[in-house]
Protein backbone atom coordinates (compact mmCIF):
# COMPACT_ATOMS: atom_id res chain seq x y z
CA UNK A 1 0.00 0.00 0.00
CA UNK A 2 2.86 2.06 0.65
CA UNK A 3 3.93 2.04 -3.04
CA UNK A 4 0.77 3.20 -4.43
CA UNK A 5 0.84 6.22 -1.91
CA UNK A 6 4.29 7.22 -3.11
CA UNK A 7 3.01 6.50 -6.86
CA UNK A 8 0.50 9.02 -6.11
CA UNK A 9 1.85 11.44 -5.08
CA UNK A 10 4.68 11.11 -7.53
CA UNK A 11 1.73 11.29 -10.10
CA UNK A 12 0.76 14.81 -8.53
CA UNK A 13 4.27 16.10 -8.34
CA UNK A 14 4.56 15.45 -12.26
CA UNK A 15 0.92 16.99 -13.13
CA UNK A 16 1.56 20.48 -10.62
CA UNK A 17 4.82 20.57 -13.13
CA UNK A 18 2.82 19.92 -16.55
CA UNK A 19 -0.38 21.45 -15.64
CA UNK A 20 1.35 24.71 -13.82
CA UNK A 21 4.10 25.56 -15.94
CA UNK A 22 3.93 23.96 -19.43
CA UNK A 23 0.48 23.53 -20.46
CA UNK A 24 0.21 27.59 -20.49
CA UNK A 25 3.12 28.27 -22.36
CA UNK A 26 2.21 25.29 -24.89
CA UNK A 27 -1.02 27.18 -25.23
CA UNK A 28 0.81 30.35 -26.04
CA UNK A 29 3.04 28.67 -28.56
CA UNK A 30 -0.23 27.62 -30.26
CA UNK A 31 -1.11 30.79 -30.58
CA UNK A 32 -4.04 31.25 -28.34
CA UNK A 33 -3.14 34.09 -25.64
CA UNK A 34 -3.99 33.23 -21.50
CA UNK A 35 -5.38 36.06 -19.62
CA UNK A 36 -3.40 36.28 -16.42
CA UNK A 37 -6.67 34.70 -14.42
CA UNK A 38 -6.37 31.86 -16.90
CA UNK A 39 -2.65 31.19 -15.76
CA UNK A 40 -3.55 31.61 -12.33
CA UNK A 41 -6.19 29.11 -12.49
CA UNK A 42 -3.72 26.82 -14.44
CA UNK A 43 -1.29 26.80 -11.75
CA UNK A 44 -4.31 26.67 -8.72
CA UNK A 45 -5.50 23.86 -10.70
CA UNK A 46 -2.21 21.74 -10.82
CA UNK A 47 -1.89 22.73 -7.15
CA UNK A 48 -4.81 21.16 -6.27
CA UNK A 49 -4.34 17.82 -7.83
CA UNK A 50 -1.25 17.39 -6.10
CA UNK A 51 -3.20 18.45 -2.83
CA UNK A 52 -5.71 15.88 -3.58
CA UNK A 53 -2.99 13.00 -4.58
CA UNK A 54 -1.84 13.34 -1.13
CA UNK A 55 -4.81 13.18 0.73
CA UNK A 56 -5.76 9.89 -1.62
CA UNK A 57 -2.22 8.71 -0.57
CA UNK A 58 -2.83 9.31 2.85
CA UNK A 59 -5.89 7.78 2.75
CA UNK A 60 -4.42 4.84 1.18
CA UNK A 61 -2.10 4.74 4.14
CA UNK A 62 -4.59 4.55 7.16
CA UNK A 63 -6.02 1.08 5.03
């Protein structure tokens, strides 16, 4: 059980990174421009799935 926690939250670590910082700037090199609310809420977003890969790890834990 232990493994799948880490796996997790390993999972979150790599989406905060891919969801925060190069999903937005793929965007822009396709052209389409981000309001800065829209790159806030790309970088809340990936936040929060690594907030919620941790609780589901921790979760996963107490079983």
């Amino acid at each position: 059980m232990e493994v799948l926690a880490v796996v997790l939250v390993m999972i979150g670590i790599i989406a905060v990174r891919v969801i925060s910082f190069f999903y937005p700037d793929w965007k822009a090199v396709k052209g389409e421009y981000l309001s800065e609310r829209k790159h806030l809420g790309y970088s809340v977003l990936g936040i929060d799935l690594l907030l919620v890969m941790f609780i589901l790890s921790q979760f996963i834990l107490r079983i």
